[in-house]
Every structure is written in C-alpha cells, then in structure tokens.
N, C-alpha and C. Protein backbone atom coordinates (compact mmCIF):
# COMPACT_ATOMS: atom_id res chain seq x y z
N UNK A 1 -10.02 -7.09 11.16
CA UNK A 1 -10.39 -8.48 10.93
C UNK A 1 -9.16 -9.36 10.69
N UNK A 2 -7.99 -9.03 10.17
CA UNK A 2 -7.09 -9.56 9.80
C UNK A 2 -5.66 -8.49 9.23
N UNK A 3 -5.01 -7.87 10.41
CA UNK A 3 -3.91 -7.24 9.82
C UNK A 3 -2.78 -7.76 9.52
N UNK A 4 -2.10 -7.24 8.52
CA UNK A 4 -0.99 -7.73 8.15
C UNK A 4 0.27 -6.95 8.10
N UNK A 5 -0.26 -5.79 7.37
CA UNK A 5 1.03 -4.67 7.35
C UNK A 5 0.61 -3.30 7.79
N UNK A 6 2.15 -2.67 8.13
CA UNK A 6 2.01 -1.94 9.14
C UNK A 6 2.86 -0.70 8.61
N UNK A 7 2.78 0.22 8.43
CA UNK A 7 3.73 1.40 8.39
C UNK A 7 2.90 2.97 9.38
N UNK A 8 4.22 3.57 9.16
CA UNK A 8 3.90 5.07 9.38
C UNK A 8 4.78 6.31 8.64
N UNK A 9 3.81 7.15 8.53
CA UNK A 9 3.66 7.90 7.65
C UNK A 9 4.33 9.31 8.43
N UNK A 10 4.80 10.46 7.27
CA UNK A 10 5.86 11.26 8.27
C UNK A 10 4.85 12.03 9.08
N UNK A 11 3.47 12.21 9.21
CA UNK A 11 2.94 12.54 10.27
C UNK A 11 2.99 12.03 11.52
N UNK A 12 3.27 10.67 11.58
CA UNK A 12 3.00 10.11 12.65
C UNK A 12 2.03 8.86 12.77
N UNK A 13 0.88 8.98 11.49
CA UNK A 13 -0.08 8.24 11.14
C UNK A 13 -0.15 6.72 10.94
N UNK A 14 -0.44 5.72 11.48
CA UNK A 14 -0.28 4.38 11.68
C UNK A 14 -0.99 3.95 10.41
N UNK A 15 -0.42 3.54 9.43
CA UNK A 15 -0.75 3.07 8.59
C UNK A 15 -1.10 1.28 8.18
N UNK A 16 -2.64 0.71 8.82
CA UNK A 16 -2.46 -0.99 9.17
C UNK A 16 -3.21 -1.62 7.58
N UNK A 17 -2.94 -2.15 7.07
CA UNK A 17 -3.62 -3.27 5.89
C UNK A 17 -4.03 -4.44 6.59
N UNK A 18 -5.34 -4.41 6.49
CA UNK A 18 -6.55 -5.05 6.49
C UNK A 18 -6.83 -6.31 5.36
N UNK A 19 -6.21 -7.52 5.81
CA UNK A 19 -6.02 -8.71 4.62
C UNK A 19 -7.47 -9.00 4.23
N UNK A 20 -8.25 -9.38 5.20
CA UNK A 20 -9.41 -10.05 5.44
C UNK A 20 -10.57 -8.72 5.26
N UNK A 21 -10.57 -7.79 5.66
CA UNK A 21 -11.55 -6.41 5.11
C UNK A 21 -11.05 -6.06 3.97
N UNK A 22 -9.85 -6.71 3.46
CA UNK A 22 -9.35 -5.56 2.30
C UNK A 22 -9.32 -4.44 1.93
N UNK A 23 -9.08 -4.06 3.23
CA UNK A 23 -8.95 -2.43 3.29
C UNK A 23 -7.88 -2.03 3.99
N UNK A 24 -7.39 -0.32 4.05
CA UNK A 24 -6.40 0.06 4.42
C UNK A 24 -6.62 1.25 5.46
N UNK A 25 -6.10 0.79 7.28
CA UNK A 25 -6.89 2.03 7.47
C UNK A 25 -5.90 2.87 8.30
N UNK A 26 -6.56 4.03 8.29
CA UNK A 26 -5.42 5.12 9.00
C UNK A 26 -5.93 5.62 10.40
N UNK A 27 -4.55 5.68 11.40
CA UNK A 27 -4.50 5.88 12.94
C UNK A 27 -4.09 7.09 13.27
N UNK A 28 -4.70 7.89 14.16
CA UNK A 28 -3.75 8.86 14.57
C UNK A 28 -2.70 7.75 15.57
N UNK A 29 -1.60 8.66 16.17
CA UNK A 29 -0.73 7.89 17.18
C UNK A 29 -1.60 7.34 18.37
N UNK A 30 -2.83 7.88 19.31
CA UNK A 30 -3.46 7.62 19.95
C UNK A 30 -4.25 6.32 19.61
N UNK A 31 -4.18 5.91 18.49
CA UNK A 31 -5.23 5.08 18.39
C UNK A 31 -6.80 5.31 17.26
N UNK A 32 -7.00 6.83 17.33
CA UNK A 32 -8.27 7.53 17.06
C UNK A 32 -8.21 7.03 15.46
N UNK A 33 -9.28 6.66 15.10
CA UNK A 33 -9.46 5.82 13.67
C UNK A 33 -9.45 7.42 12.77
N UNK A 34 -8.58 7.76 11.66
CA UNK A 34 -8.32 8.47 10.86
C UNK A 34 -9.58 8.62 9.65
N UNK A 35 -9.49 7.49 8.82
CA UNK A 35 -10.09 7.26 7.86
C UNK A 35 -9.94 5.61 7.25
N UNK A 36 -10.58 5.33 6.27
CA UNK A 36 -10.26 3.93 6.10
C UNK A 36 -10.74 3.68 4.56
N UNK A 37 -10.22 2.97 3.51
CA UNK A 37 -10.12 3.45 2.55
C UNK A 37 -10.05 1.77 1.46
N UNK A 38 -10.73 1.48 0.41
CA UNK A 38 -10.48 0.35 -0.22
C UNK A 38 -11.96 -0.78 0.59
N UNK A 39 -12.15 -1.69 -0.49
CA UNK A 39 -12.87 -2.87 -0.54
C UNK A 39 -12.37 -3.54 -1.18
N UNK A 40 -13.07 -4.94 -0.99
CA UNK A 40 -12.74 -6.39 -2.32
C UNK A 40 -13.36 -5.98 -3.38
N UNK A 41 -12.15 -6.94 -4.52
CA UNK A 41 -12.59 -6.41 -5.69
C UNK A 41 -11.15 -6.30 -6.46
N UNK A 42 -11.12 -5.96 -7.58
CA UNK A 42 -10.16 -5.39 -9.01
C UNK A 42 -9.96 -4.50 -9.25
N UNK A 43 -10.61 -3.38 -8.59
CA UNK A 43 -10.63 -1.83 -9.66
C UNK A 43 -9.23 -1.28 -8.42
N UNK A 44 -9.30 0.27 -8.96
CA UNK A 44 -8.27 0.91 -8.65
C UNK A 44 -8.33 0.95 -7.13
N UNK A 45 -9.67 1.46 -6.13
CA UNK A 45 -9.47 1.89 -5.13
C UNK A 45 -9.88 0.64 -4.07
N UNK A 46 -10.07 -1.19 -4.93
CA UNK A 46 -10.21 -2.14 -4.50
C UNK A 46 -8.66 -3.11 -4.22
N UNK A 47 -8.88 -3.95 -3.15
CA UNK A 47 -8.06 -4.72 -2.79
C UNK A 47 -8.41 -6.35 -2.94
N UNK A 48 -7.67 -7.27 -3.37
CA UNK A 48 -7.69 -8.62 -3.02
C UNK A 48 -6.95 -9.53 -2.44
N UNK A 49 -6.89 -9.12 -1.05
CA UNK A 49 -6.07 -9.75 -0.31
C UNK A 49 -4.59 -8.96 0.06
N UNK A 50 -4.69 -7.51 0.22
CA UNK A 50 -3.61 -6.54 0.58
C UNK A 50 -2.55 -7.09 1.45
N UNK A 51 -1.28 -6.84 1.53
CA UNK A 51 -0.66 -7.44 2.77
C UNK A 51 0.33 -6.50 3.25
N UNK A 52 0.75 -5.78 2.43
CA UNK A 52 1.90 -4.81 3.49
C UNK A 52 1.61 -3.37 2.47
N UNK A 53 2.26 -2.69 3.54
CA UNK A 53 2.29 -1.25 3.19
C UNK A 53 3.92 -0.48 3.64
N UNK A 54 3.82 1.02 2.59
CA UNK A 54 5.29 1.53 3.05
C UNK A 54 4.90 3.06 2.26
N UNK A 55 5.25 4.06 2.94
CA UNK A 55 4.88 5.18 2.79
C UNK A 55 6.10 5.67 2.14
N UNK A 56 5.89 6.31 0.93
CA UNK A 56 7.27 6.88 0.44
C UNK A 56 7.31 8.36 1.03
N UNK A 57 8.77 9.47 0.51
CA UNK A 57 8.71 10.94 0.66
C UNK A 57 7.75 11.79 0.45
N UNK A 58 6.73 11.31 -0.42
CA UNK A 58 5.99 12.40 -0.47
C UNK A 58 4.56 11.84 0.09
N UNK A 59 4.43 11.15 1.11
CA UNK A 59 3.55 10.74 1.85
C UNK A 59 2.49 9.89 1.39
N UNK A 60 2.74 9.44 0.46
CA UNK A 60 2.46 8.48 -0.73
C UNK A 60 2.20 7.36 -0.13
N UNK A 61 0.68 6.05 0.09
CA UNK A 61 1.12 4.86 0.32
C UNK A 61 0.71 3.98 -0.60
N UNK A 62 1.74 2.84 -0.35
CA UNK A 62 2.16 1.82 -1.41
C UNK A 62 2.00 0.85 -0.86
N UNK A 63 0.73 -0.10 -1.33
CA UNK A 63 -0.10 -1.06 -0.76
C UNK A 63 0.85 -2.53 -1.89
N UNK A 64 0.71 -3.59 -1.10
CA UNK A 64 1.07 -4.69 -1.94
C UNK A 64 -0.31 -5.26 -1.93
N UNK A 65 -1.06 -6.02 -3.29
CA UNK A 65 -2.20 -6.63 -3.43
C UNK A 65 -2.24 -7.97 -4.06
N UNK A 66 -1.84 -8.83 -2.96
CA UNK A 66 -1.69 -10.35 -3.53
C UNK A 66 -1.83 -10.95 -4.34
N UNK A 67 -3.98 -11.12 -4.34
CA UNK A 67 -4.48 -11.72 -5.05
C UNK A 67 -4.84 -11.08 -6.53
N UNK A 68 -4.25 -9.38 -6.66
CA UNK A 68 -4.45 -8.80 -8.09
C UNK A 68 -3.58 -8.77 -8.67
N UNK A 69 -2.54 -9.53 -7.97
CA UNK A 69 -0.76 -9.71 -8.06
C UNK A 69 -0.38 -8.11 -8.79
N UNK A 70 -0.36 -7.16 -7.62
CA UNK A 70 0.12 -6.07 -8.13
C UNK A 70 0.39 -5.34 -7.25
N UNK A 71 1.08 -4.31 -7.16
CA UNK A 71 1.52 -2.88 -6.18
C UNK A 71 0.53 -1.24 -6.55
N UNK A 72 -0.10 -0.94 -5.21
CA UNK A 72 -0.99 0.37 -5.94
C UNK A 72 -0.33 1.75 -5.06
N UNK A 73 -0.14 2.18 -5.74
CA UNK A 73 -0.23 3.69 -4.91
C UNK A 73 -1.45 4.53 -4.60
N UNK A 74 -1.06 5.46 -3.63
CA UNK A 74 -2.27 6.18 -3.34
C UNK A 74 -2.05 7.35 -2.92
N UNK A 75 -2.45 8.68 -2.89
CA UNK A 75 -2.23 9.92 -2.17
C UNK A 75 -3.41 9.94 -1.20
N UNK A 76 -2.81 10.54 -0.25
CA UNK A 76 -3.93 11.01 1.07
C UNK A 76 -3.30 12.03 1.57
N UNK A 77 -3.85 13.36 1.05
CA UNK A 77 -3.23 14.60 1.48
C UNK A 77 -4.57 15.08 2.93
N UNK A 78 -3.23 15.64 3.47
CA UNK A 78 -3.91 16.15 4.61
C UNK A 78 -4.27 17.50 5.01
N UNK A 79 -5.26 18.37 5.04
CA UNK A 79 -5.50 19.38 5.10
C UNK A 79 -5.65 19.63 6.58
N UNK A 80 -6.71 19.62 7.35
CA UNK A 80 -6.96 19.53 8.66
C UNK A 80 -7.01 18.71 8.77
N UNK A 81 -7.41 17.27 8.26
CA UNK A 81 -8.19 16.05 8.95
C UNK A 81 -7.31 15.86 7.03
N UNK A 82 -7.80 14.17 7.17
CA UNK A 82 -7.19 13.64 5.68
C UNK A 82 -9.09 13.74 5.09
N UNK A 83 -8.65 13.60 3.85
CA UNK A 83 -9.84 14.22 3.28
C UNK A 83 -10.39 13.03 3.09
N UNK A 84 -10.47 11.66 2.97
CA UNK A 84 -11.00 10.43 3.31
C UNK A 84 -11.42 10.29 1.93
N UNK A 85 -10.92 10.75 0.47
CA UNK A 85 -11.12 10.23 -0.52
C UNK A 85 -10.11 9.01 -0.63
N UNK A 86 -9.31 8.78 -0.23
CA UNK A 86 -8.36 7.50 -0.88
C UNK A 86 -8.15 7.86 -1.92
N UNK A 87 -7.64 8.65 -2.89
CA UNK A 87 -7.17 8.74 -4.13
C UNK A 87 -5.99 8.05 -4.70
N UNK A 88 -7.01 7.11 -5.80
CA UNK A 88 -5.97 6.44 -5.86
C UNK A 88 -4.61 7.15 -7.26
N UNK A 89 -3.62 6.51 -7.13
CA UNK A 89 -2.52 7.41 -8.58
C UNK A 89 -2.15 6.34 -9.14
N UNK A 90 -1.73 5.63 -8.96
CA UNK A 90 -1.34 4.74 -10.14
C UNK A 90 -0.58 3.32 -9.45
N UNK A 91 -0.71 2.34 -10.59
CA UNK A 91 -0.03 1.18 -10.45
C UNK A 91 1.54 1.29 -10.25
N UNK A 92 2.47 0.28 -9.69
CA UNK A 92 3.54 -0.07 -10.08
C UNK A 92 4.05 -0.66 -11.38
N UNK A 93 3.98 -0.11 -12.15
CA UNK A 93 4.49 -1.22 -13.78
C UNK A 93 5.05 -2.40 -13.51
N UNK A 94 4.45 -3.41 -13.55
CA UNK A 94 5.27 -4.76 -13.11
C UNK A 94 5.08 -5.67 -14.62
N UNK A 95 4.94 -4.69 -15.89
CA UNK A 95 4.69 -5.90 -17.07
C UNK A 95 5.96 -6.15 -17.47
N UNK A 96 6.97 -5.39 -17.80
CA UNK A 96 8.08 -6.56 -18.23
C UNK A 96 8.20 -7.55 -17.15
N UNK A 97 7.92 -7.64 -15.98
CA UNK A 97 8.04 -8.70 -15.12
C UNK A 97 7.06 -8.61 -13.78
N UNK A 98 6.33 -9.64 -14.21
CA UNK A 98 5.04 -9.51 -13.66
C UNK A 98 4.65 -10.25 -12.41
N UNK A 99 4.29 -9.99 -11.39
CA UNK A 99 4.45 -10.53 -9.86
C UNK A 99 3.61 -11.20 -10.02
N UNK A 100 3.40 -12.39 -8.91
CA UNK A 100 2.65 -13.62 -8.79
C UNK A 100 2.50 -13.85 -7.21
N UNK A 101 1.74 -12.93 -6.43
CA UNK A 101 1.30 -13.21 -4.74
C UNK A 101 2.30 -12.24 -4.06
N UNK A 102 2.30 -10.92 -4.75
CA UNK A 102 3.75 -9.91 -3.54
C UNK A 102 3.31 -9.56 -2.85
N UNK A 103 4.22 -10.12 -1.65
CA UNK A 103 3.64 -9.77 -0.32
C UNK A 103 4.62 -8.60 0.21
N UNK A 104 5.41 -8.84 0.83
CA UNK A 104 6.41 -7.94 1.36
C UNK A 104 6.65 -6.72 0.57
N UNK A 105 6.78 -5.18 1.23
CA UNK A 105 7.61 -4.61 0.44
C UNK A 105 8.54 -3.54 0.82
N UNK A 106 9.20 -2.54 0.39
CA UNK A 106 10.28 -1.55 0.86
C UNK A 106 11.00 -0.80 0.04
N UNK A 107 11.05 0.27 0.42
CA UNK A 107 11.17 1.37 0.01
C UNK A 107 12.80 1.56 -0.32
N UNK A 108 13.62 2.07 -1.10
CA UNK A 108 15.20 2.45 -1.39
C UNK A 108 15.00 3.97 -1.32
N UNK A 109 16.16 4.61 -0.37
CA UNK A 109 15.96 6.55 -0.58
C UNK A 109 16.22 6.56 -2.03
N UNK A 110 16.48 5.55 -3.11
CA UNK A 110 16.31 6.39 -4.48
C UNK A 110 15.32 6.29 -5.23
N UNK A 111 14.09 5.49 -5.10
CA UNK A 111 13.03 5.47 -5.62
C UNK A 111 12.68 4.23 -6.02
N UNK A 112 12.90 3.28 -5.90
CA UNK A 112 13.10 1.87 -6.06
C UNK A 112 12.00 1.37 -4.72
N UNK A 113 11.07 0.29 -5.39
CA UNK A 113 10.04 -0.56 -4.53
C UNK A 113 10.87 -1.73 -4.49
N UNK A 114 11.04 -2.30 -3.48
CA UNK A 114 11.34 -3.79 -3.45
C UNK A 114 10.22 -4.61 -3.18
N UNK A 115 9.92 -5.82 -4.07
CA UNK A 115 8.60 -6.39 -3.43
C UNK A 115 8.97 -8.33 -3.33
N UNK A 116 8.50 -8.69 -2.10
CA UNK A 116 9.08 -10.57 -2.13
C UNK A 116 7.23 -10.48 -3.31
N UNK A 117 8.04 -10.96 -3.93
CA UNK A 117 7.22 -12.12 -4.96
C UNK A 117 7.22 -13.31 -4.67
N UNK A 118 6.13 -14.12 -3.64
CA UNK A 118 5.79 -14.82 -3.22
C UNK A 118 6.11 -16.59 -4.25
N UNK A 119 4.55 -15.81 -4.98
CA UNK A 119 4.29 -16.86 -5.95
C UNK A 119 5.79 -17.35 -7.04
N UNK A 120 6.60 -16.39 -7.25
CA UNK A 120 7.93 -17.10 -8.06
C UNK A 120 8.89 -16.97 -7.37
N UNK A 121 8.86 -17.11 -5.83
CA UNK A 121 10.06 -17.74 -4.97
C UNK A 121 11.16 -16.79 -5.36
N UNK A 122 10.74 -15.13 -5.35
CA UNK A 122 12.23 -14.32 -5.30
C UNK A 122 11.72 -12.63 -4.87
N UNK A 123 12.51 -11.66 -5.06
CA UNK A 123 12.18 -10.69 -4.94
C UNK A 123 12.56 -10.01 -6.15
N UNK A 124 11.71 -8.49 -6.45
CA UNK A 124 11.95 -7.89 -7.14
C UNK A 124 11.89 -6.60 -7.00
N UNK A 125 12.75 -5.69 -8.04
CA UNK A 125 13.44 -4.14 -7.51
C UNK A 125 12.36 -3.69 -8.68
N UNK A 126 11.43 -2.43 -8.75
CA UNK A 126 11.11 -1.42 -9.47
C UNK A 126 11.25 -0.34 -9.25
N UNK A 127 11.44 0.44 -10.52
CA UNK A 127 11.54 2.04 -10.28
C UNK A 127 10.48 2.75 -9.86
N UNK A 128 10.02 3.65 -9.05
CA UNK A 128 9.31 4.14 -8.89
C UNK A 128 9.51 6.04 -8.45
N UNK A 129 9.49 6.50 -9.20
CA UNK A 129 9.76 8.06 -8.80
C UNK A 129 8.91 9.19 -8.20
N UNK A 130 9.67 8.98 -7.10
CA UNK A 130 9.09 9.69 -5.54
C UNK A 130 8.89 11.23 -5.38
C-alpha cells in the first residue's frame, strides 16, 4: 500500500516496510511473499507509521516507527520456512534522548543504530549490542 524501506537480510530475504499497512513484510529473492508481520497501533508487535528498516549480524530487524517515535527490534529465525511469529525483543532505549518522527536508519559494524530524527532536525547514534 505504501513502501518505504527496504533492506536485506543475510539470507537473501527482501525485507519492505509497509508505511500505510503498517506492517513489515518478508520476500524470498523471487518475489514469493515470506511472511508479513505487525499492524496499527502502540503495542510491541504494532506499528504507526514504520518507515525504514536494517537488518543487523544476527539477523535481527530494526524497524524505525515514526508516529510511536521509536526504534523496535525483532527476531525472525528461520528454520525451514520463517516461523511467521514476528517476535518481537525489545525497544531501542531512546530515553535519555528521545526521538520525535525517526525516519531513516543504519547500522555501524560496532553496534551503534544511527537514526535521522526527523521531528528535531538532526540525527542520532545509539548503542545497540548485536
């Protein structure tokens, strides 16, 4: 309905965020719809207004969520097929400094999220251990 961000994952897996479904869904390379994962909403495995994605080392993806002004992680382990729970793991800690519309984001090989913080006109570095 409305994509925005785009990664892939070390399988190969096309990873697209869904602004407008608020959801996040997964590709094989062919195209073949994987699984698809998240709704509108606040809670953990909900989105409000998602916009980019970035898969860390341990196959980890790291959704930016605009309108909950926050960063979520998620595991999707793959056995034969991905197991289509979306599990979600945890937030990015953004309270000593707290995002306002992050859109953009990216990964550092040392564990560090970079995210454009829209809403206060800058970007910002968090730790995150991969």
């Amino acid at each position: 309905m409305g994509p925005k961000g785009v990664a892939v994952d070390r399988n190969g897996h096309i990873i697209v965020v869904d602004n407008k479904a608020c959801c996040v869904f997964i590709f094989q390379a062919n195209g073949k719809l994987v699984t698809k994962f998240g709704n509108r909403g606040n809670g953990d495995r909900q989105f409000a207004g998602p916009h980019f994605a970035a898969v860390n080392n341990n196959n980890e993806i790291i959704v930016t969520d605009f309108h909950n002004h926050s960063v979520k992680v998620g595991a999707f382990s793959e056995q034969v097929v991905f197991d289509g729970s979306g599990s979600f793991l945890s937030y990015i800690n953004t309270s000593a400094d707290p995002l306002y519309g992050p859109q953009g984001l990216a990964l550092t090989y040392d564990g560090h999220v970079v995210v454009a913080d829209s809403g206060n006109h800058c970007f910002k570095v968090y730790r995150y251990l991969q």
